[in-house]
C-alpha atoms as a PDB file:
ATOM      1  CA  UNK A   1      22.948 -57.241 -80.901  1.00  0.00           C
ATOM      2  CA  UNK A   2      26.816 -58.614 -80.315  1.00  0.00           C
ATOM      3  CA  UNK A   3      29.701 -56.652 -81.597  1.00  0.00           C
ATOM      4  CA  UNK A   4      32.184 -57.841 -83.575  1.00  0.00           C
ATOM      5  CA  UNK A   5      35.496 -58.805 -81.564  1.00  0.00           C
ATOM      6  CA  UNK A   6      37.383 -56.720 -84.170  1.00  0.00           C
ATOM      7  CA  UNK A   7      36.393 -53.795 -82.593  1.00  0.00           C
ATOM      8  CA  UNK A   8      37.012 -54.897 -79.404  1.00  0.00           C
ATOM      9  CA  UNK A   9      40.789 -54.600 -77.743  1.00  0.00           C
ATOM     10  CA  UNK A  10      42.443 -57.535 -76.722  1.00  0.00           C
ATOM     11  CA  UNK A  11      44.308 -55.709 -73.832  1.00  0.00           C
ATOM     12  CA  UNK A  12      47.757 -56.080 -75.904  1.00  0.00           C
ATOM     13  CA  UNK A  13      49.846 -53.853 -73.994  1.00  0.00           C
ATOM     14  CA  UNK A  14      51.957 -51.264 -76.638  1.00  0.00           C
ATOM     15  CA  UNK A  15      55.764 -51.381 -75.925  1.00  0.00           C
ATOM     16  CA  UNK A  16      57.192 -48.867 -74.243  1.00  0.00           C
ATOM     17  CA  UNK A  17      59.279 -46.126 -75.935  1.00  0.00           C
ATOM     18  CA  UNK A  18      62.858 -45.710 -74.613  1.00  0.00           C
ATOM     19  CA  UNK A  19      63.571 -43.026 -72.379  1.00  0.00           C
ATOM     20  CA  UNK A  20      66.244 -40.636 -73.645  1.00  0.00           C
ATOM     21  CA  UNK A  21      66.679 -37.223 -74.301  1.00  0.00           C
ATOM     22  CA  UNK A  22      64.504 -36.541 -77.598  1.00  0.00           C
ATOM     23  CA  UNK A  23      65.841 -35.912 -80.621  1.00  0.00           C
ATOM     24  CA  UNK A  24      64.796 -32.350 -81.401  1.00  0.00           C
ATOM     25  CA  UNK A  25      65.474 -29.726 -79.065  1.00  0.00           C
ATOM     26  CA  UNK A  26      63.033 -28.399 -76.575  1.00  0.00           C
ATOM     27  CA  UNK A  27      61.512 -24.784 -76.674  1.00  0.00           C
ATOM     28  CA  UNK A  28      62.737 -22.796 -73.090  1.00  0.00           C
ATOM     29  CA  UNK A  29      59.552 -21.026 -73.715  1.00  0.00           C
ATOM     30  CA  UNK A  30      56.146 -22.270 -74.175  1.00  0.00           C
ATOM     31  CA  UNK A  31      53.206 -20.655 -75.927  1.00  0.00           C
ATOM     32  CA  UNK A  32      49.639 -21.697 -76.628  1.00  0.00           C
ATOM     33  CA  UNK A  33      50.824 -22.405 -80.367  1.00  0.00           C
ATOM     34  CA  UNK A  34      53.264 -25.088 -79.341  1.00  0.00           C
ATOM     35  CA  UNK A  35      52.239 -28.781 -80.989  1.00  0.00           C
ATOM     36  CA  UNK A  36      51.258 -30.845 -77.934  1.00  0.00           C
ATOM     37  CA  UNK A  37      54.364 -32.760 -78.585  1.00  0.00           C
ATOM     38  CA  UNK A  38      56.271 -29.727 -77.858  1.00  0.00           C
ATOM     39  CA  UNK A  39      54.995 -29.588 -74.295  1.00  0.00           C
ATOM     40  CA  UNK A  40      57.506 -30.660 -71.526  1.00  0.00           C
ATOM     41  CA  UNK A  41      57.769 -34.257 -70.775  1.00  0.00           C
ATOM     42  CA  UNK A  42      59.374 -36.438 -68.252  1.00  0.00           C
ATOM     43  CA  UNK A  43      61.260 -39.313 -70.034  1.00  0.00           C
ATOM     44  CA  UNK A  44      62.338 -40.518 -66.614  1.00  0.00           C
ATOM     45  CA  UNK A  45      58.628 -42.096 -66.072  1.00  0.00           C
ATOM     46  CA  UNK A  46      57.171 -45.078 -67.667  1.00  0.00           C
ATOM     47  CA  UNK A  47      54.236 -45.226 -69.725  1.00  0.00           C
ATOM     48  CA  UNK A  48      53.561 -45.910 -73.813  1.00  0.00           C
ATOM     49  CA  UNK A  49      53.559 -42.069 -74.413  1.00  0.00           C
ATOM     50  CA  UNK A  50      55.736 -40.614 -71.403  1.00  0.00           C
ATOM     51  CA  UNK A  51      54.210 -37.936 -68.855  1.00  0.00           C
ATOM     52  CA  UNK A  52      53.822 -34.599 -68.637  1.00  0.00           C
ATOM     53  CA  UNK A  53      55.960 -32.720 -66.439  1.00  0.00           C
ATOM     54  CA  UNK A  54      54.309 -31.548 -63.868  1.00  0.00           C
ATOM     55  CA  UNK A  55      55.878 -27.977 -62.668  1.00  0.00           C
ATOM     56  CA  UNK A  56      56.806 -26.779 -66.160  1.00  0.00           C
ATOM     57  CA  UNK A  57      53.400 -27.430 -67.139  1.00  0.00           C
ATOM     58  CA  UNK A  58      51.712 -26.444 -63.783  1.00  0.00           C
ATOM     59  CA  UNK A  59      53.783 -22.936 -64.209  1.00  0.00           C
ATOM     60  CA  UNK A  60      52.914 -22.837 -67.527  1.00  0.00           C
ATOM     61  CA  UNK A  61      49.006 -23.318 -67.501  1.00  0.00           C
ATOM     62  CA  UNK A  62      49.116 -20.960 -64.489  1.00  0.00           C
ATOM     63  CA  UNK A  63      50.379 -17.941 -66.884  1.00  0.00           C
ATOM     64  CA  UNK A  64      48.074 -18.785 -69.481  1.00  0.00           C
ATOM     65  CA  UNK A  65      44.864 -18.933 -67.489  1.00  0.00           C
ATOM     66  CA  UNK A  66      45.913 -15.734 -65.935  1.00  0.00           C
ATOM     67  CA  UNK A  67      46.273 -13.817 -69.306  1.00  0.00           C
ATOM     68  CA  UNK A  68      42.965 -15.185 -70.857  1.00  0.00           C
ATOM     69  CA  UNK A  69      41.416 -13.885 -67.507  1.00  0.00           C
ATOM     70  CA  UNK A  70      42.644 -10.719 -67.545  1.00  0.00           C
ATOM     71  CA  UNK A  71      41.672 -10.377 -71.682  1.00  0.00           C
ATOM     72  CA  UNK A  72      38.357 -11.708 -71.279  1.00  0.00           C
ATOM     73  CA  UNK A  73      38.199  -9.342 -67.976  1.00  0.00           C
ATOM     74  CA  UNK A  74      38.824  -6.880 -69.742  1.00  0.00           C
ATOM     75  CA  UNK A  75      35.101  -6.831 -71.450  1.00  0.00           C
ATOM     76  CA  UNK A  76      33.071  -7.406 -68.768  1.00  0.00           C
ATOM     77  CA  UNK A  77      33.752  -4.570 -66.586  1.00  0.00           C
ATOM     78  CA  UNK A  78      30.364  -3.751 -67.004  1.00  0.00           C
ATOM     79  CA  UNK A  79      29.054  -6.991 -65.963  1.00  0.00           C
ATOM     80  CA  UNK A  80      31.338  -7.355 -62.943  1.00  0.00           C
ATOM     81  CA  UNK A  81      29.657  -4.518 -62.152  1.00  0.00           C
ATOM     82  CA  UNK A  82      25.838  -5.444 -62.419  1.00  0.00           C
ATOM     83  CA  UNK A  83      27.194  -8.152 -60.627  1.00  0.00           C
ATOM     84  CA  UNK A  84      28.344  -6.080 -57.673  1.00  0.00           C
ATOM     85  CA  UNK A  85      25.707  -3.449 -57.251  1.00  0.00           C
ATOM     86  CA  UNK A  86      22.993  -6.392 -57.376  1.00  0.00           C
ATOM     87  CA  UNK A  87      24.866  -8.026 -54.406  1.00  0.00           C
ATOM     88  CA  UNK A  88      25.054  -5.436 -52.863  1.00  0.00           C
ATOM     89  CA  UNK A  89      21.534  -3.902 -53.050  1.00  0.00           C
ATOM     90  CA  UNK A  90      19.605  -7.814 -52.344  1.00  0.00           C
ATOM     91  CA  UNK A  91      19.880 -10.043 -49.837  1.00  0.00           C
ATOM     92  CA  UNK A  92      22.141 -13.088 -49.479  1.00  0.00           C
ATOM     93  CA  UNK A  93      19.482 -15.096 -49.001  1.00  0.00           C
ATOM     94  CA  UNK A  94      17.587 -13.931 -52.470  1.00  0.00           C
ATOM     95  CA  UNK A  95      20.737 -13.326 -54.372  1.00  0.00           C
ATOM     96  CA  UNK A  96      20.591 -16.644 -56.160  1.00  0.00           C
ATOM     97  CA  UNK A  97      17.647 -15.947 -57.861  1.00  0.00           C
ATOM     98  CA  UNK A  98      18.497 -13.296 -60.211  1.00  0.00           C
ATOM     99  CA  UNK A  99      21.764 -14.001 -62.641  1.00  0.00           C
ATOM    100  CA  UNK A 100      23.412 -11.316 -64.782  1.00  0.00           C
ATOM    101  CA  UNK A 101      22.882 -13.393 -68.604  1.00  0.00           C
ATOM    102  CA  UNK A 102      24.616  -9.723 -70.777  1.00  0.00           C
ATOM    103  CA  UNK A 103      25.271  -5.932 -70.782  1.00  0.00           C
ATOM    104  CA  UNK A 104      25.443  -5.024 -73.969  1.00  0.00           C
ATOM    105  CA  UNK A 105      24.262  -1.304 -75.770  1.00  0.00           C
ATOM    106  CA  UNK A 106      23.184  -0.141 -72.969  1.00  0.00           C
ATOM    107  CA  UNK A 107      20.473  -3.096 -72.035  1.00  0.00           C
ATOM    108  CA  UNK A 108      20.823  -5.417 -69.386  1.00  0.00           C
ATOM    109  CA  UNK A 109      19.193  -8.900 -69.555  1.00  0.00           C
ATOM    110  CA  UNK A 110      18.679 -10.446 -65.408  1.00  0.00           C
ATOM    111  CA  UNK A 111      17.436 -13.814 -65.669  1.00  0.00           C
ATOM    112  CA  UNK A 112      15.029 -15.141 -62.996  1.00  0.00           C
ATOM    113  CA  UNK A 113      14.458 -18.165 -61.136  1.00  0.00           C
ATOM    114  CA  UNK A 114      11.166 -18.164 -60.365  1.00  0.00           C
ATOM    115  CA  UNK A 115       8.580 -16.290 -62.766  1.00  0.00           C
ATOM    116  CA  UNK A 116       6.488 -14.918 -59.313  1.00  0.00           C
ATOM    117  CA  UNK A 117       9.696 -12.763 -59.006  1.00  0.00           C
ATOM    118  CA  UNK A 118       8.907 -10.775 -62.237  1.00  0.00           C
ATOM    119  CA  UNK A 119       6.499  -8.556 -60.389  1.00  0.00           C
ATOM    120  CA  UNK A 120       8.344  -7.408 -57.093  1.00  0.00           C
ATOM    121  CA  UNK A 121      12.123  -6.746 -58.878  1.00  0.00           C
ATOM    122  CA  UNK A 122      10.305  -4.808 -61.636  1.00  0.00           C
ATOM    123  CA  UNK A 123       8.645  -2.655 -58.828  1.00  0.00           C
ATOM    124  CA  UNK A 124      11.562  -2.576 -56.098  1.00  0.00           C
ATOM    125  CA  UNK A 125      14.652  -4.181 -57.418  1.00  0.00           C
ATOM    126  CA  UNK A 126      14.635  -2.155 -60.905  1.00  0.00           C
ATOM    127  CA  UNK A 127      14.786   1.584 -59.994  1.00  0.00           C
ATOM    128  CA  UNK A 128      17.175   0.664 -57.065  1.00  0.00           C
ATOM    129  CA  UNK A 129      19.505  -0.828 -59.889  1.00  0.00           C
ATOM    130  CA  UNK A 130      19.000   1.809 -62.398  1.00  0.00           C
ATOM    131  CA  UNK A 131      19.497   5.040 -59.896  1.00  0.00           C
ATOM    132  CA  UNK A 132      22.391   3.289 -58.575  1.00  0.00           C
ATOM    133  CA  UNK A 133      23.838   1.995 -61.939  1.00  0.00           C
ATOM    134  CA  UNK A 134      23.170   5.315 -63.613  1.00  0.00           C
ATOM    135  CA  UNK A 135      26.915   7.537 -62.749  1.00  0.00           C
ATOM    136  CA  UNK A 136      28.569   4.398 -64.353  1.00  0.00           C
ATOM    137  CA  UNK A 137      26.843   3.292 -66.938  1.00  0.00           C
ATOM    138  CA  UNK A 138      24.656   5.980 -67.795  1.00  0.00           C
ATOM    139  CA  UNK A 139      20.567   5.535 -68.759  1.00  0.00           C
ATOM    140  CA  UNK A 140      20.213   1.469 -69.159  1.00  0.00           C
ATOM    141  CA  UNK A 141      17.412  -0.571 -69.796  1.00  0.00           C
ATOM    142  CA  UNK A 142      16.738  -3.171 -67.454  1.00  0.00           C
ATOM    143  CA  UNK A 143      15.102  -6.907 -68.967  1.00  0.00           C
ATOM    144  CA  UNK A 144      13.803  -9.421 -67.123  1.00  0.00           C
ATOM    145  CA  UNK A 145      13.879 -12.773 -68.747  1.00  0.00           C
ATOM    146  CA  UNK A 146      13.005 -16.548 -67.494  1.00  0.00           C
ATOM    147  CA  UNK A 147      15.727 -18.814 -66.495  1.00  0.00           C
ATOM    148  CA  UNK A 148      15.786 -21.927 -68.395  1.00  0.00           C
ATOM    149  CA  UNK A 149      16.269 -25.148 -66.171  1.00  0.00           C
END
C-alpha cells in the first residue's frame, strides 16, 4: 500500500536562526530541572536549532552521572557485595554463569545460565556463599532461579 506524499518530507531545508547572544540570560549553574532550552549552546555553529556546547555540557553530565551513582550506590552495598564474594569464591572461567538478579530481606535471588547448574551450586557453591556471607549480612537465604534468554 503507497503512502500519501503528505506525509512524506520534501527535503525543504528550515532557515537558519541567527546567531546572537539569546535574549534571556543564561543560568551559571545547571541542574537536572533546567528546560532543555536552558542547557548551554554554541550560537557560533550553524544548524536550524544551534549545538550543544560541548565542555559545559560534557562537565556537566559528568557531575550528574557521578551523583546518581553514588545515590543509587548507596543501596546496593549489599549487592556489590554478593557480587564480590561470588567472584571471589568461583572461577573466572564459570563466573558468567551465575548473575546477582536482588538482595532484598534477607533473600538472595542468583540467576543461572544453564539449569544443569542448579544441582552442583546448591551442593558446593551455596554453603561456601552463606558461611562466607554470614559476618556481613547475617543468616540469608540463598534462591536459585532460571535465567531468561
Amino acid at each position: 500500500m503507497k503512502k500519501s506524499s503528505t506525509f512524506v518530507s520534501k527535503g525543504t531545508p528550515t532557515p537558519l536562526e541567527v546567531a546572537g547572544a539569546p535574549d534571556y540570560e543564561v543560568p551559571t549553574t545547571y541542574t537536572s530541572h533546567l528546560h532543555p532550552a536552558d542547557l548551554p549552546r554554541d550560537y557560533g555553529m550553524s544548524g536550524a536549532v544551534g549545538a550543544y556546547e560541548v565542555k559545559p555540557l560534557a562537565g556537566f553530565l559528568r557531575k550528574t552521572l557521578n551523583a546518581l551513582e553514588q545515590q543509587l550506590g548507596a543501596g546496593d552495598s549489599a549487592e556489590a557485595l554478593v557480587v564480590a564474594v561470588l567472584d571471589r569464591l568461583m572461577p573466572a572461567a564459570e563466573r558468567y554463569r551465575l548473575a546477582v538478579e536482588s538482595v532484598s530481606a534477607g533473600i538472595i535471588t542468583l540467576s543461572l545460565a544453564r539449569k544443569g547448574d542448579r544441582y552442583l551450586y546448591n551442593r558446593t557453591l551455596v554453603p561456601k556463599l552463606k558461611t562466607a556471607l554470614a559476618p556481613h549480612l547475617g543468616a540469608v537465604r540463598i534462591q536459585l532461579t532460571d535465567r531468561m534468554r
